[in-house]
N, C-alpha and C. Protein backbone atom coordinates (compact mmCIF):
# COMPACT_ATOMS: atom_id res chain seq x y z
N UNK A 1 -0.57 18.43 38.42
CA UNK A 1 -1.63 18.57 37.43
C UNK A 1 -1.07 18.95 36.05
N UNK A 2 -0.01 19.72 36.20
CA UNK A 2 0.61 20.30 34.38
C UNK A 2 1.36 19.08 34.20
N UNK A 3 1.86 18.34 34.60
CA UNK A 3 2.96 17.11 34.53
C UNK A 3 1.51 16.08 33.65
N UNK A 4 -0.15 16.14 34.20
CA UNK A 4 -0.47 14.98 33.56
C UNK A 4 -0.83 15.88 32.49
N UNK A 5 -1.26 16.95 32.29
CA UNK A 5 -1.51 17.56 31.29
C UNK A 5 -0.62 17.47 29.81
N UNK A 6 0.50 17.47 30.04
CA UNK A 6 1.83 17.46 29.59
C UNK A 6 1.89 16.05 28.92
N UNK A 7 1.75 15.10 30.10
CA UNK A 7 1.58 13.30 29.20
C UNK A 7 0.87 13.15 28.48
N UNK A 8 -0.57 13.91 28.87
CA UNK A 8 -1.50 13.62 28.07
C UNK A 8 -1.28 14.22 26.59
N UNK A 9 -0.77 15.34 26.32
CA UNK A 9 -0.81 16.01 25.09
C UNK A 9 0.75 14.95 24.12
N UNK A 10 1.72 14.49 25.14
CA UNK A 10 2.74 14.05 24.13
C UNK A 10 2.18 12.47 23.99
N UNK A 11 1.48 11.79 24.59
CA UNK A 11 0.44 10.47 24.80
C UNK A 11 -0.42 10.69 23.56
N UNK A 12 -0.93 11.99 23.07
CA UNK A 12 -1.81 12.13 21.74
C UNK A 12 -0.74 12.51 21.07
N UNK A 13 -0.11 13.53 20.98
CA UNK A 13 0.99 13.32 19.54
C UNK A 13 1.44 12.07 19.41
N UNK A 14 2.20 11.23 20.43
CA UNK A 14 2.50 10.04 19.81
C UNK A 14 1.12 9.30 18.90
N UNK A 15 0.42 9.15 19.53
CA UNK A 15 -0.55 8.78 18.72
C UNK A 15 -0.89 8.73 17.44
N UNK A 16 -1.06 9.96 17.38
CA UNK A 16 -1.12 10.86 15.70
C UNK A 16 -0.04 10.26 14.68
N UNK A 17 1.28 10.18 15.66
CA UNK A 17 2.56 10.35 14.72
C UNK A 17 2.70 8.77 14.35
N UNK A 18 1.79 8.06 15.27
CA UNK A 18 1.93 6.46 14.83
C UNK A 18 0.65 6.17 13.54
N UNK A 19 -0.48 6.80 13.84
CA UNK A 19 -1.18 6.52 12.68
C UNK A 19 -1.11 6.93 11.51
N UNK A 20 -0.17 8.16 11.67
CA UNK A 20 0.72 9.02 10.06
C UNK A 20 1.07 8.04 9.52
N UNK A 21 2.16 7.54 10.19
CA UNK A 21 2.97 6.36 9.80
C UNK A 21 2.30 5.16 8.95
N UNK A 22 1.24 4.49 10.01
CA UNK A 22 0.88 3.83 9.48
C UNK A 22 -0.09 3.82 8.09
N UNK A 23 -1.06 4.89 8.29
CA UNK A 23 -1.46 5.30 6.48
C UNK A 23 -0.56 5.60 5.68
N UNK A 24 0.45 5.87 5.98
CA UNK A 24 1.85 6.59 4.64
C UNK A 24 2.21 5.17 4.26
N UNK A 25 2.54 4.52 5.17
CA UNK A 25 3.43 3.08 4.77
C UNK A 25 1.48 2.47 4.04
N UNK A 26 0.77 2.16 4.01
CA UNK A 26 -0.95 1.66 3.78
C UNK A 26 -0.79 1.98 2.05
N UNK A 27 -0.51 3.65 2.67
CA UNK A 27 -0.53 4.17 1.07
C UNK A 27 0.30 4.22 -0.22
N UNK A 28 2.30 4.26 0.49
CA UNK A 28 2.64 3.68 -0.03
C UNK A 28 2.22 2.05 -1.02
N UNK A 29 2.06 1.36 0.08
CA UNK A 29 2.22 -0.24 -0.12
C UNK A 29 0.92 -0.69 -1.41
N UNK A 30 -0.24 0.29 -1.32
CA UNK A 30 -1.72 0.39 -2.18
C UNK A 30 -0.96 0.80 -3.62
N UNK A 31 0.31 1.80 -3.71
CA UNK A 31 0.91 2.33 -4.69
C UNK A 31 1.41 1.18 -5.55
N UNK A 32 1.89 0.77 -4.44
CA UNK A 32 3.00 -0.32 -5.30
C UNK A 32 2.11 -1.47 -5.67
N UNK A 33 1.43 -2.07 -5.10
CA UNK A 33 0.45 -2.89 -5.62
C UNK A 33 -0.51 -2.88 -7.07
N UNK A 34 -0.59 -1.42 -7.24
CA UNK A 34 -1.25 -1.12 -8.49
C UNK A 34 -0.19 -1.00 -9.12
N UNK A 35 0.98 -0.10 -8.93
CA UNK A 35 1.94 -0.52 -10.23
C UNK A 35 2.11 -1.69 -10.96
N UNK A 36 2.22 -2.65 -9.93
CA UNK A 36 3.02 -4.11 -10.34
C UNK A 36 1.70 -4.91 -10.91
N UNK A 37 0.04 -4.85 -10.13
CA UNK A 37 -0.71 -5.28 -10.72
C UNK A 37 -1.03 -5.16 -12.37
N UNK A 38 -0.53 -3.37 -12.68
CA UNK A 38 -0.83 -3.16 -14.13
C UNK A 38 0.34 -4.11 -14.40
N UNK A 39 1.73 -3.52 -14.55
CA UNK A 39 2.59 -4.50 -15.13
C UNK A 39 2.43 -5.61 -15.27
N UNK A 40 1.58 -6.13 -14.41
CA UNK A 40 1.22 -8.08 -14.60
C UNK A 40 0.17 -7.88 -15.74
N UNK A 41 -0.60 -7.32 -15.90
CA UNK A 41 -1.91 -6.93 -16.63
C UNK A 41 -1.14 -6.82 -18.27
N UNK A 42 -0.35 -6.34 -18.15
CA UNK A 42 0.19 -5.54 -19.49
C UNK A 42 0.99 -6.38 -19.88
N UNK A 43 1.96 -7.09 -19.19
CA UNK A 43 3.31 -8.27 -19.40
C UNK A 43 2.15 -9.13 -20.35
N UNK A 44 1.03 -10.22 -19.20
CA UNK A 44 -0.06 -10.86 -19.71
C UNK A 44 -0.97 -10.62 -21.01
N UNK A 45 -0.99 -9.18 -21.08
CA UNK A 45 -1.53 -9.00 -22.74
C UNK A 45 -0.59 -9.30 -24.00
N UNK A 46 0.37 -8.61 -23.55
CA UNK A 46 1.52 -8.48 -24.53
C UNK A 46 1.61 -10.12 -24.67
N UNK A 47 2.06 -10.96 -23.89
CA UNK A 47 2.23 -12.18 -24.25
C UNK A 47 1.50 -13.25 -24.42
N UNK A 48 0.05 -12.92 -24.30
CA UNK A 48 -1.29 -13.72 -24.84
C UNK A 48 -1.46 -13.11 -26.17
N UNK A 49 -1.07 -12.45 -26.69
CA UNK A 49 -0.58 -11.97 -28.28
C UNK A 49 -0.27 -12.64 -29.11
N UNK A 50 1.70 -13.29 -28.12
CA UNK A 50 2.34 -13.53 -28.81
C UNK A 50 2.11 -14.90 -29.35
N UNK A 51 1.82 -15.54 -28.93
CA UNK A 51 1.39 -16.89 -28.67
C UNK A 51 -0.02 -17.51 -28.47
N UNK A 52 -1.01 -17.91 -29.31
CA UNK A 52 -2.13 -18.36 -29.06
C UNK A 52 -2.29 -19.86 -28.88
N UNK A 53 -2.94 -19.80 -27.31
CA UNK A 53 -3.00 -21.20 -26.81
C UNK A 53 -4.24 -21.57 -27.12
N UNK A 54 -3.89 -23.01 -27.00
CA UNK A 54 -5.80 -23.77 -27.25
C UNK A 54 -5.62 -24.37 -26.33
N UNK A 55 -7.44 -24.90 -25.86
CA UNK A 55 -7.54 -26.00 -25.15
C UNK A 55 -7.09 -27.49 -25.77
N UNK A 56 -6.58 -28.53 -25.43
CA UNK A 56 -6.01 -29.51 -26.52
C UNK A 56 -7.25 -30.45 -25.53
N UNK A 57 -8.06 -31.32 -26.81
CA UNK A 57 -9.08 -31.89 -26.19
C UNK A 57 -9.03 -33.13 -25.61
């Protein structure tokens, strides 16, 4: 009976320690996505500046 008791409790830590994981790496990855999204945002202003395009009809 302490032997399943025992699985059961390291059966839920693993658990836990896999869904840590997986929101850290989620939250990481949400991080980096907004960095690089602004940088695209900001590259794209800066260089719709530099240069004004037309539609050519």
């Amino acid at each position: 009976m302490l032997i399943k008791i025992i699985g059961a409790i390291i059966l839920i830590w693993l658990a836990f320690l896999l869904f840590g994981w997986v929101f850290k790496a989620l939250g990481t990855l949400i991080v980096i996505a907004l960095i690089v999204t602004a940088g695209v945002a900001v590259f794209g202003a800066i260089k719709g500046k530099s240069g004004q395009r037309h539609i050519k009809p």
